[in-house]
Protein backbone atom coordinates (compact mmCIF):
# COMPACT_ATOMS: atom_id res chain seq x y z
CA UNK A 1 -41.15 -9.31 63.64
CA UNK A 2 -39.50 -8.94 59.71
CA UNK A 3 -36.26 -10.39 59.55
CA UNK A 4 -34.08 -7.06 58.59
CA UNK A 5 -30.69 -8.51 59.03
CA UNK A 6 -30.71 -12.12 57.58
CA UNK A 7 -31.67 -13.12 53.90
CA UNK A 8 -31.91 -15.80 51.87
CA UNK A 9 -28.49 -16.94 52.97
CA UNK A 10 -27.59 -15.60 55.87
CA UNK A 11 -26.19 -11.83 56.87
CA UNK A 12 -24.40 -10.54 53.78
CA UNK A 13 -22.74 -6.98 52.77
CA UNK A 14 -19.93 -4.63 52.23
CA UNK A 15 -17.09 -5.44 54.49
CA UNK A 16 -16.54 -2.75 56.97
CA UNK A 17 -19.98 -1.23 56.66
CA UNK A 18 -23.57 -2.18 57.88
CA UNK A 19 -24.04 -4.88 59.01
CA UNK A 20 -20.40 -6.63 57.78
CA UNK A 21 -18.63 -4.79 60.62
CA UNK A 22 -17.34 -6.37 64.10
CA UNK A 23 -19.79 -4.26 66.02
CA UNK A 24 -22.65 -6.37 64.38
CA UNK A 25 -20.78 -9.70 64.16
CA UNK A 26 -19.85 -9.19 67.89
CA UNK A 27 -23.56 -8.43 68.15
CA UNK A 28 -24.69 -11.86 66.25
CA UNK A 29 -22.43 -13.77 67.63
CA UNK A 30 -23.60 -12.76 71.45
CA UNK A 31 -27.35 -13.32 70.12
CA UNK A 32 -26.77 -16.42 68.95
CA UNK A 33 -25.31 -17.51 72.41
CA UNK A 34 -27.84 -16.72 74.17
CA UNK A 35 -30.32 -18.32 71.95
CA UNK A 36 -28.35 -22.01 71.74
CA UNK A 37 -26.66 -22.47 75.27
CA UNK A 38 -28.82 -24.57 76.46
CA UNK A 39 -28.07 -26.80 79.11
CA UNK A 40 -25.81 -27.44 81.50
CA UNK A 41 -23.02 -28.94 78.77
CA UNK A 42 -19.86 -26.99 78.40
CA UNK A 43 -21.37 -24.96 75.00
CA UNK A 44 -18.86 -24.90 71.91
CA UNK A 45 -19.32 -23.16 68.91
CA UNK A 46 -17.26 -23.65 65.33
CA UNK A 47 -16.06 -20.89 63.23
CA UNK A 48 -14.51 -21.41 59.54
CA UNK A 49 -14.19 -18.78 56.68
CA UNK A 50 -12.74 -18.53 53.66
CA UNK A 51 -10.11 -16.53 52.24
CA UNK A 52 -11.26 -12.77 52.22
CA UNK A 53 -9.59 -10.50 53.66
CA UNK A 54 -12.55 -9.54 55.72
CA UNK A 55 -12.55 -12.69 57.52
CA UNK A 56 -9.27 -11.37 59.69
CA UNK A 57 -12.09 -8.80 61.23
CA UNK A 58 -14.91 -10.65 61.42
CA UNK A 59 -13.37 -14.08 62.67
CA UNK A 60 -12.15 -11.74 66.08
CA UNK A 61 -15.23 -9.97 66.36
CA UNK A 62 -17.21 -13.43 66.41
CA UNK A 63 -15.03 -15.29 68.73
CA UNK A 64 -15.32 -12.29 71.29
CA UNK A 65 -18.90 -12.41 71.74
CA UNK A 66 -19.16 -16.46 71.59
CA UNK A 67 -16.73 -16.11 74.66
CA UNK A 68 -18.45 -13.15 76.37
CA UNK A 69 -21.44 -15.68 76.35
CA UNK A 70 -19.52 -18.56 77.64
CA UNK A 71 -19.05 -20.43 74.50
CA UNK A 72 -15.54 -22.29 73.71
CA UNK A 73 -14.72 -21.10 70.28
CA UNK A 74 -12.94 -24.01 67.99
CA UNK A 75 -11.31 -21.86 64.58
CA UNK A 76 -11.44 -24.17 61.48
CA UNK A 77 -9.49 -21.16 59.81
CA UNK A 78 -10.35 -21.53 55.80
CA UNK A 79 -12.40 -24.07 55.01
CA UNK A 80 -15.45 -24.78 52.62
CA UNK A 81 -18.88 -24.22 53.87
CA UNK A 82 -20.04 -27.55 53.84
CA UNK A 83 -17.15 -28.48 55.47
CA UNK A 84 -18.05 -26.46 58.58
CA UNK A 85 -21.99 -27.54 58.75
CA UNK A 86 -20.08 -31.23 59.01
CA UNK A 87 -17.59 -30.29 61.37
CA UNK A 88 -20.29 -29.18 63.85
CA UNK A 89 -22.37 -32.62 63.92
CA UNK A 90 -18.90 -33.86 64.44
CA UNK A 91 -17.59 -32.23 66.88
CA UNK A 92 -20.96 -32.17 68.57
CA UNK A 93 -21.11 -27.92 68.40
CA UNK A 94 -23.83 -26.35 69.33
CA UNK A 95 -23.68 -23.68 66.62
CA UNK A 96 -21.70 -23.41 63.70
CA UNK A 97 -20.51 -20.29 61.81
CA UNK A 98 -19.25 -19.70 58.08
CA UNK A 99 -17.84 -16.30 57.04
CA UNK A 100 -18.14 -15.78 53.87
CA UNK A 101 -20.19 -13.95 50.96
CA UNK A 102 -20.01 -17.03 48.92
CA UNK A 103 -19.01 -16.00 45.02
CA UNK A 104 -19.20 -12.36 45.82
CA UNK A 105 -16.25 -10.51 45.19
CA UNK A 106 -13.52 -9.93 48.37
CA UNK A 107 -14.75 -6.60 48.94
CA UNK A 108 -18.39 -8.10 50.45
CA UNK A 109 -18.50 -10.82 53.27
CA UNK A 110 -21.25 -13.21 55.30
CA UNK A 111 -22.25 -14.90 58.68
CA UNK A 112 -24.00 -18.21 57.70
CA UNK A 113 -25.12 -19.98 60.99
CA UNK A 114 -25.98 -23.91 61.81
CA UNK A 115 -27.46 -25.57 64.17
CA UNK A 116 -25.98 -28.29 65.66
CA UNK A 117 -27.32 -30.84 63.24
CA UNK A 118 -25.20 -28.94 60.56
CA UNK A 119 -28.34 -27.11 59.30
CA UNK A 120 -28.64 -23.65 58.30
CA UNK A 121 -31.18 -21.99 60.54
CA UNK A 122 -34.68 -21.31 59.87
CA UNK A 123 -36.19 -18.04 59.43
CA UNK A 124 -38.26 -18.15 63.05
CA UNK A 125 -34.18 -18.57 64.62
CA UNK A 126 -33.04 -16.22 62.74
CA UNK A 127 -36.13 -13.76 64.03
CA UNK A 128 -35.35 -14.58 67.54
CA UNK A 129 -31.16 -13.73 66.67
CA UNK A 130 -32.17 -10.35 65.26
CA UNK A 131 -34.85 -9.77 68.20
CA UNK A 132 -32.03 -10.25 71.05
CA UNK A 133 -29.94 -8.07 68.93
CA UNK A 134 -32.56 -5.17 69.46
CA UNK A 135 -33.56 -5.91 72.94
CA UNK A 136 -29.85 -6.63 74.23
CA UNK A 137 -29.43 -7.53 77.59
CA UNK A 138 -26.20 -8.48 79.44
CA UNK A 139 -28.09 -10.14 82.20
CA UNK A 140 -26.60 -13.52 80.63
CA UNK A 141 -23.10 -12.32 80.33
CA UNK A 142 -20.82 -15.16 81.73
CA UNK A 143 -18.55 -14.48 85.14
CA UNK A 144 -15.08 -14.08 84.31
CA UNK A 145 -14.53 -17.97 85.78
CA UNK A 146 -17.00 -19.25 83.06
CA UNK A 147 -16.01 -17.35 79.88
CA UNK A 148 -15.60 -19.62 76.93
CA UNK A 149 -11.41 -20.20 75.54
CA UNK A 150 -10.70 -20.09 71.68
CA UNK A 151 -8.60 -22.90 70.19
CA UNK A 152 -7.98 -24.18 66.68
CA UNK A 153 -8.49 -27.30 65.33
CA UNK A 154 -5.12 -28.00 63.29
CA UNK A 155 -6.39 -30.79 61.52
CA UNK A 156 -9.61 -29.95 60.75
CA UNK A 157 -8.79 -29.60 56.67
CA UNK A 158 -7.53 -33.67 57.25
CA UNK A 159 -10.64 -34.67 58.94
CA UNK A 160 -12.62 -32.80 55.87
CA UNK A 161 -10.46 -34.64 53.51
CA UNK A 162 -11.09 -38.18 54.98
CA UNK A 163 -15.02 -37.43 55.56
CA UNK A 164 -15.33 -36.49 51.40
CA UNK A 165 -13.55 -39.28 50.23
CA UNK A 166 -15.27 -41.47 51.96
CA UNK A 167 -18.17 -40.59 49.92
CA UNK A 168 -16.62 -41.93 46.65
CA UNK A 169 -17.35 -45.38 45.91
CA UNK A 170 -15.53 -48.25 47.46
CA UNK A 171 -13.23 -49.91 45.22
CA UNK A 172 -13.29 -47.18 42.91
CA UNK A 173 -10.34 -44.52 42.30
CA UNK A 174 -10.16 -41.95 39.52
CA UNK A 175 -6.03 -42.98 38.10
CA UNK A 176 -5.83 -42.31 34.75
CA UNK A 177 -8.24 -38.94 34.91
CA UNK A 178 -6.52 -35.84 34.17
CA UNK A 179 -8.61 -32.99 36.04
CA UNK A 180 -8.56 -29.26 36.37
CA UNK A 181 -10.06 -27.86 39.59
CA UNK A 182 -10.25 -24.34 39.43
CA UNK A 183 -10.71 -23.81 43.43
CA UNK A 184 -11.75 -19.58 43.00
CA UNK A 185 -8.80 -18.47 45.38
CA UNK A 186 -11.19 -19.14 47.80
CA UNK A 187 -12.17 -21.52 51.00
CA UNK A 188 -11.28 -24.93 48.99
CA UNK A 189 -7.70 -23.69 47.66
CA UNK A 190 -6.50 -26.82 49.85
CA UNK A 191 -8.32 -29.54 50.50
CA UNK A 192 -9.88 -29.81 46.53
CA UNK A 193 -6.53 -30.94 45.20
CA UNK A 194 -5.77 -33.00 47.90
CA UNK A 195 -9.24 -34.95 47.54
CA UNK A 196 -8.29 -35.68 43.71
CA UNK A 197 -5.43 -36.44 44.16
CA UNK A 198 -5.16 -39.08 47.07
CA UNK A 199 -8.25 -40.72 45.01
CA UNK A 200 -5.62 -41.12 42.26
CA UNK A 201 -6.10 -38.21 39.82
CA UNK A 202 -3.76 -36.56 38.19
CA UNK A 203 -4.91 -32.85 39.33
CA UNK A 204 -4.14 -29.74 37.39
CA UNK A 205 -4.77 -26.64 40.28
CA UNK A 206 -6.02 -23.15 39.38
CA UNK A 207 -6.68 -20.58 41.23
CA UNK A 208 -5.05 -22.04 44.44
CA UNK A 209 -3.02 -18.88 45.83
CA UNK A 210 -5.46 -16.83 47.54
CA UNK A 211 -4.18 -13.19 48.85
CA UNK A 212 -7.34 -12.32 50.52
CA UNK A 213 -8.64 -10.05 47.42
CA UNK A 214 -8.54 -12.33 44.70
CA UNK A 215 -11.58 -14.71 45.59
CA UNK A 216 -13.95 -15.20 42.83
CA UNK A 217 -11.68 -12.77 40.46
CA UNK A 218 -12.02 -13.76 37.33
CA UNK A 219 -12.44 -17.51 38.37
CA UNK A 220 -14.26 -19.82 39.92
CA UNK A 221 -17.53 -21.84 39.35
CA UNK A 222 -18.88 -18.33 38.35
CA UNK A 223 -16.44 -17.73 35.48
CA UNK A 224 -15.57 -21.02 34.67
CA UNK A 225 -14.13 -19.79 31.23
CA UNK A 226 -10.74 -20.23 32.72
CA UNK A 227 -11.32 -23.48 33.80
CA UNK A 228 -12.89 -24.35 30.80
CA UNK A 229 -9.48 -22.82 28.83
CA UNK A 230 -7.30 -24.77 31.61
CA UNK A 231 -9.04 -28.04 30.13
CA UNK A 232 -8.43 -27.53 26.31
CA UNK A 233 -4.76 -26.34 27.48
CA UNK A 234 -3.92 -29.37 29.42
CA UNK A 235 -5.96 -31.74 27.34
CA UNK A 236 -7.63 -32.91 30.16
CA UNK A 237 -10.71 -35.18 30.93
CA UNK A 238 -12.66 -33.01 32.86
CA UNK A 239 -12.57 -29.58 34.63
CA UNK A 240 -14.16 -28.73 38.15
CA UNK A 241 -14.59 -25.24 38.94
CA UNK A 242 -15.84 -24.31 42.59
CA UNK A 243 -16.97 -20.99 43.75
CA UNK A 244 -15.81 -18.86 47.42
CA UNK A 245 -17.06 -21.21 49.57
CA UNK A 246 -16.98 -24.29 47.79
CA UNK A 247 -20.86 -24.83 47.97
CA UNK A 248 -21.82 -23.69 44.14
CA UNK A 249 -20.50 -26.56 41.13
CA UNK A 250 -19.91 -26.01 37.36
CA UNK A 251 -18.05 -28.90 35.43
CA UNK A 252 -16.46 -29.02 31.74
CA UNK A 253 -16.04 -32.08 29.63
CA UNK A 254 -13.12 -33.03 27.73
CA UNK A 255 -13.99 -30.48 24.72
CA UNK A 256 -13.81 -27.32 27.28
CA UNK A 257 -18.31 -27.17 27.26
CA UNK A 258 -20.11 -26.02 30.29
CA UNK A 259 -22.00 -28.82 32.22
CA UNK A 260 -24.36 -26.60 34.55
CA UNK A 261 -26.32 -27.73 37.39
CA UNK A 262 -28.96 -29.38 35.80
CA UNK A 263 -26.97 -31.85 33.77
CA UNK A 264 -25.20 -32.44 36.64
CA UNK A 265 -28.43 -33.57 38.83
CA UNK A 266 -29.83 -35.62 35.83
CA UNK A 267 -26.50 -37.59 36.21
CA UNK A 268 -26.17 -38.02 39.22
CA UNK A 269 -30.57 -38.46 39.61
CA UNK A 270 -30.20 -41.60 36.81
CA UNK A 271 -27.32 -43.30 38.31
CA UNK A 272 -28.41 -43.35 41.66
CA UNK A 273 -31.82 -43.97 40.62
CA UNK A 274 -30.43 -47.46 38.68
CA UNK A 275 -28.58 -48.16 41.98
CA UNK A 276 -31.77 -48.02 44.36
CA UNK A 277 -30.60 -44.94 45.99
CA UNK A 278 -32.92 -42.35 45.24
CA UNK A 279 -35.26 -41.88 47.77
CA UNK A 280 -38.93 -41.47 46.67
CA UNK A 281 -37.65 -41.35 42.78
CA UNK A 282 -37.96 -38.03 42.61
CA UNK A 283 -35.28 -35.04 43.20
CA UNK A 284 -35.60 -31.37 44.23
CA UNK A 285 -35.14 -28.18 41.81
CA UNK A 286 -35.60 -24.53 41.93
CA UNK A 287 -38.33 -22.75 39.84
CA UNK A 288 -34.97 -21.67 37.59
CA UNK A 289 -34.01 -25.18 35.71
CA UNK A 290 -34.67 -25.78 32.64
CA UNK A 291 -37.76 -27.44 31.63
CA UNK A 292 -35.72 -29.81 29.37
CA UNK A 293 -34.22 -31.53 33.09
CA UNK A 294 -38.25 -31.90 33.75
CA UNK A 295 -39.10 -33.60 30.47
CA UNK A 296 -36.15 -35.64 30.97
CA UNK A 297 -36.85 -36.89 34.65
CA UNK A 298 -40.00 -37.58 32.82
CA UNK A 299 -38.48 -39.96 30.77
CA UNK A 300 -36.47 -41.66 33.46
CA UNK A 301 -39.92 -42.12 35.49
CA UNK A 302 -38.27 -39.49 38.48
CA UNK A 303 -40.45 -36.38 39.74
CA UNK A 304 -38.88 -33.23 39.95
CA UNK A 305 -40.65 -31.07 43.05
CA UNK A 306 -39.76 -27.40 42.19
CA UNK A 307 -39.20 -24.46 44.83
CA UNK A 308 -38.17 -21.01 45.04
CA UNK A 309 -34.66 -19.89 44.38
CA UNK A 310 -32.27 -20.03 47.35
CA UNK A 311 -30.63 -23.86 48.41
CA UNK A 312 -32.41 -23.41 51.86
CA UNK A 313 -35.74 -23.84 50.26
CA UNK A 314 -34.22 -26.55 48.21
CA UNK A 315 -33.29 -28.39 51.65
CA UNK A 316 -37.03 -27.81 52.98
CA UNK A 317 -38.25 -29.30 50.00
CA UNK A 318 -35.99 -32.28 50.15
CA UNK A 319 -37.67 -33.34 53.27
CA UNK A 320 -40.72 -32.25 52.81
CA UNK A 321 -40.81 -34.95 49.98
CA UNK A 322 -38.48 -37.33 51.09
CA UNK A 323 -35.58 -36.50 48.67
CA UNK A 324 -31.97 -37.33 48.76
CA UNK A 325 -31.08 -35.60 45.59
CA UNK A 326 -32.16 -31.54 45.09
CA UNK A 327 -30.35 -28.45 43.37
CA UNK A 328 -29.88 -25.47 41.78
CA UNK A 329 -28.91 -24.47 38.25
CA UNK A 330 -26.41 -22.60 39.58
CA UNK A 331 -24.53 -25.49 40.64
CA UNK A 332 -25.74 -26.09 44.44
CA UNK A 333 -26.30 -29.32 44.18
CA UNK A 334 -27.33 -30.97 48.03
CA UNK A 335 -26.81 -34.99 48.27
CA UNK A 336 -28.63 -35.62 52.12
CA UNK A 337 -27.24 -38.96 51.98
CA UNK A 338 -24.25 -36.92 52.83
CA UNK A 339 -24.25 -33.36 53.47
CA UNK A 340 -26.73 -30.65 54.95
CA UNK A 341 -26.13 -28.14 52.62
CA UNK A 342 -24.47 -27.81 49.04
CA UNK A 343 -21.42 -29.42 48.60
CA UNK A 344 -19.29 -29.38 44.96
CA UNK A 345 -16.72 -31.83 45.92
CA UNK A 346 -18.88 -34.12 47.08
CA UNK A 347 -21.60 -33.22 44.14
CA UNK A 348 -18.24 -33.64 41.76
CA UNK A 349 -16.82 -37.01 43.15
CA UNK A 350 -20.44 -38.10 42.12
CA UNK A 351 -19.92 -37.33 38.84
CA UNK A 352 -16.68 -38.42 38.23
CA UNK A 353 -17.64 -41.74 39.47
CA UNK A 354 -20.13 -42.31 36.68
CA UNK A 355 -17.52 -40.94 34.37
CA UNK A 356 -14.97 -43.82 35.64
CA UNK A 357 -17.89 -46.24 35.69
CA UNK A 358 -18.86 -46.06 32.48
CA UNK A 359 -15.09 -45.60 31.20
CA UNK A 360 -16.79 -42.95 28.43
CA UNK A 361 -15.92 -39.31 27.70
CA UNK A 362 -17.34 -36.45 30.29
CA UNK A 363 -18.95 -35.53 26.82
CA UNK A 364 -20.55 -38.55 26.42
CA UNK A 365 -21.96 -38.56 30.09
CA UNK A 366 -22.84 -35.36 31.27
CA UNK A 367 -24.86 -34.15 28.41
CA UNK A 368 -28.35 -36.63 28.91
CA UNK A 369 -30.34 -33.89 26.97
CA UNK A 370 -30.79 -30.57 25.06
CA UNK A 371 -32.01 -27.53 27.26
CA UNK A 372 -34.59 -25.80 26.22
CA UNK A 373 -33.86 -21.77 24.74
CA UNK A 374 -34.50 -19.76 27.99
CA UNK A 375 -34.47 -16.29 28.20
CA UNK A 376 -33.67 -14.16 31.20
CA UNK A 377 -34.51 -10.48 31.98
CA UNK A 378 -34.15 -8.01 34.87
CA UNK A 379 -36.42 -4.57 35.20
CA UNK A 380 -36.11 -2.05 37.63
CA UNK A 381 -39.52 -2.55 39.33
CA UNK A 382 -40.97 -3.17 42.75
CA UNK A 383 -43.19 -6.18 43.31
CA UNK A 384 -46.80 -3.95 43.65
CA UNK A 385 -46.51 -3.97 39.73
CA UNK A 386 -46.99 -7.58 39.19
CA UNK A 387 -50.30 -7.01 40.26
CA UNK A 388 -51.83 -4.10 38.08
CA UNK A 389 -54.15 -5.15 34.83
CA UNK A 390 -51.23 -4.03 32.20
CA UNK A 391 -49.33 -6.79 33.42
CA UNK A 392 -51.21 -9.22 33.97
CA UNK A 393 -52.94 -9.36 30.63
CA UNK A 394 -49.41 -9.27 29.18
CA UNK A 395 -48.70 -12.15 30.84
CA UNK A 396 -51.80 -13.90 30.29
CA UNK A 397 -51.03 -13.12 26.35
CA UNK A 398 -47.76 -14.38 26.74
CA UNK A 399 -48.68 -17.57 28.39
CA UNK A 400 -51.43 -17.89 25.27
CA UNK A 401 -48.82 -17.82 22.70
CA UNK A 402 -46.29 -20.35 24.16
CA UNK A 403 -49.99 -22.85 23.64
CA UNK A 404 -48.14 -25.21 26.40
CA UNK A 405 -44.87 -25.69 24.70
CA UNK A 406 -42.63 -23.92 27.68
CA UNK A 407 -43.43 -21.88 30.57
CA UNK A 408 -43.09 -18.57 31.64
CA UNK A 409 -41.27 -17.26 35.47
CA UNK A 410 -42.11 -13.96 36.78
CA UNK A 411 -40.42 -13.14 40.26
CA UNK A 412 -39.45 -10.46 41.90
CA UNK A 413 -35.65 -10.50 43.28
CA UNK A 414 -34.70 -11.63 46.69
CA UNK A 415 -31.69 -8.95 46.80
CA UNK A 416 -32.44 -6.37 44.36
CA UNK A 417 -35.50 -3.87 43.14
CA UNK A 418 -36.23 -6.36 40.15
CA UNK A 419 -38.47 -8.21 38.76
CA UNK A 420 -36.68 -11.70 36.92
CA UNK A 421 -38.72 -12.35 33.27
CA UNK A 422 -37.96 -15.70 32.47
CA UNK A 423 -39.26 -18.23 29.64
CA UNK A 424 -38.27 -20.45 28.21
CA UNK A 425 -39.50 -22.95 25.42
CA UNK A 426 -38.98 -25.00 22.44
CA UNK A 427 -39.29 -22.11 19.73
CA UNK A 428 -36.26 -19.57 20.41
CA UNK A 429 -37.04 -17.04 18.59
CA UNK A 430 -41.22 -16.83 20.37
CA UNK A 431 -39.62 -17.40 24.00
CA UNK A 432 -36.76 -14.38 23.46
CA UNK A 433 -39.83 -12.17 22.35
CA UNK A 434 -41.98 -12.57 25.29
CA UNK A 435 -39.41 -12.32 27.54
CA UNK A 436 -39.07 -8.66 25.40
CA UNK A 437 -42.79 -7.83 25.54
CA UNK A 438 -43.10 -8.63 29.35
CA UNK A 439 -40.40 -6.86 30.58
CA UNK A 440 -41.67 -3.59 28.21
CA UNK A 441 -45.03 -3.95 29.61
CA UNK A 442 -43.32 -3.60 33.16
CA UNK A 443 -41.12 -0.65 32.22
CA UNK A 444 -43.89 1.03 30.87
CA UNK A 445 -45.59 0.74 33.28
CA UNK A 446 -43.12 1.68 35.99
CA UNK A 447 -41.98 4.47 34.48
């Protein structure tokens, strides 16, 4: 069976129209019963969100069919996503839900799922979810003396709180740092300030007054420039800007510049490598960083294992090789030694603690070396094309003129009709012309 419903992170659409409506969540969520109530245990189930409107329909929807099933239903209300895949090893769930669509505007929203190790599912799970969604049955409908009870858990934003910090070094407190946190209006609006500041930061919020439309607008870890502008204004140390959900990192040193995900997972990679911690001295990356974070792992003696885009196949290929360290460009950045999935506070508390280490400048940190010129472009195209002679033998020709000094990405979107054109290299002005070339070949062609 092809997964319809799921993607590459979960179920994700339009609010109020296929499949973001309560007839389908009510739908997923009594799939999902059926599939993880195993045993004769009284089942629970966890359900956060973050701040979208959206979630006030969903967030019913879900609990209704989790208690149809039999399933008590514990509401974390808003909370960050990693924060709920740690809430349900915790509170030893059986399946845990996040609503959200992540650093999509308010008008879209999600249903991410994990298992009860905190885990988002695999794709064979997620086949069997969408399978008992088509077959139905209400065979497995509980009695009305075994149907599940909703409650909330009114300190679950404390127990987040406590768990995070607790991942900062021992002895070790950031006084003396001035930091922005620009928390996107979304799922972290709380419990990011709080972190930074009980660790002894002087914390300058943004974006903290969420009204259920104003996630991601014009803020967050996706358009950091107003964190980056909250930095120069406040002559801060450093700025932290978080997307929807909390999962997705982008940082700014002192001077207002961008430190992306890769400079943030060669920091973090060297320290703990020095320390001992990085398991098999390698990390994880996506086929999208730049080759200048491979040349300098290189230099550092640490591997860098590469995988398609999307944080889930980052997490396979963290244990598939044994990593604790693995990431995106984008700013997931996964530490296993804590957390199951992406997590920016926890990603930026490992930051800052090289920056109060070291007692330097974020500038003189974060920046441990010069990324390559890469060059991105999207064509209207289906993924057939890839495979007809035109293209190839502009490829080919492309790949003959970098002579080995970069690399060139072809890949078709996961969401969208496109094909990516990526390259990237050491001569600017070659890499931004085959990146041109290619992606006329494949108009040509498809038109």
């Amino acid at each position: 069976m092809i997964r319809k419903l799921f993607g590459t992170d979960g179920i994700r659409g339009r609010a109020n129209q296929e499949p973001m409506t309560a007839e389908t969540a009510l739908a997923v969520a009594m799939a999902a019963a059926g599939l993880f109530r195993r045993g004769e245990h009284r089942h629970r189930v966890v359900i956060g969100k973050d701040t979208r409107l959206s979630g006030y329909l969903l967030e019913p929807a879900l609990t209704a069919g989790f208690i149809a099933k039999g399933m008590d239903v514990i509401l974390l209300g808003p909370l960050p996503t990693p924060a709920v895949a740690m809430l349900t090893r915790s509170l030893r769930a059986d399946l845990g839900v996040m609503i959200s669509a992540s650093h999509n505007p308010y008008q879209d929203n999600g249903i991410k799922l994990f298992g009860p190790d905190g885990s988002k599912l695999s794709d064979e799970l997620e086949r069997q979810i969408e399978k008992r969604m088509i077959e139905g049955s209400k065979d497995d409908h509980a009695p009305a003396e075994a149907l599940g009870r909703a409650s909330r858990l009114d300190d679950s934003i404390g127990r987040y709180v406590e768990y995070v910090k607790a991942t900062f070094p021992n002895g070790l407190r950031l006084d003396g740092l001035k930091i922005v946190v620009d928390c996107a209006n979304g799922a972290a609006y709380k419990v990011a300030p709080e972190v930074l500041w009980e660790l002894g930061a002087e914390v300058i919020p943004i974006a903290v007054h969420p009204d259920g439309r104003n996630i991601n607008d014009r803020c967050g870890a996706t358009h950091p420039e107003l964190m980056q502008e909250a930095v120069l204004l406040h002559q801060a140390d450093v700025g932290i800007a978080l997307d929807g959900d909390a999962d997705r990192l982008i940082m700014a040193d002192e001077n207002g510049q961008r430190i992306n995900g890769d400079q943030l997972m060669a920091l973090i990679a060297q320290s703990w490598a020095k320390a001992g911690r990085l398991k098999n001295n390698a990390i994880v990356a996506t086929v999208m960083s730049n080759l200048g974070l491979e040349r300098f792992l290189k230099s550092q003696n640490i591997a860098l294992y590469r995988t398609p885009v999307g944080d889930r196949y980052v997490v396979e290929g963290m244990r598939a090789q044994n990593c604790n360290v693995g990431g995106e460009q984008s700013g997931h950045i996964v530490l296993s030694d804590y957390s199951t999935t992406g997590d920016a506070l926890i990603a930026a508390l490992q930051v800052l603690a090289v920056i109060r280490e070291q007692n330097r400048k974020a500038s003189k940190v974060c920046n441990l070396f010069k990324p390559l010129p890469q060059f991105l472009s999207n064509v209207k195209a289906s993924a057939e094309i890839l495979d007809r002679p035109t293209i190839r033998a502009a490829i080919k020709n492309a790949e003959n003129k970098l002579n080995g000094s970069g690399r060139i990405l072809i890949r078709q979107s996961g969401t969208e009709p496109l094909i990516r054109v990526m390259a990237e290299g050491d001569d600017e002005k070659l890499v931004q012309s085959l990146v041109s070339e290619i992606a006329t070949a494949i108009k040509d062609e498809a038109a």
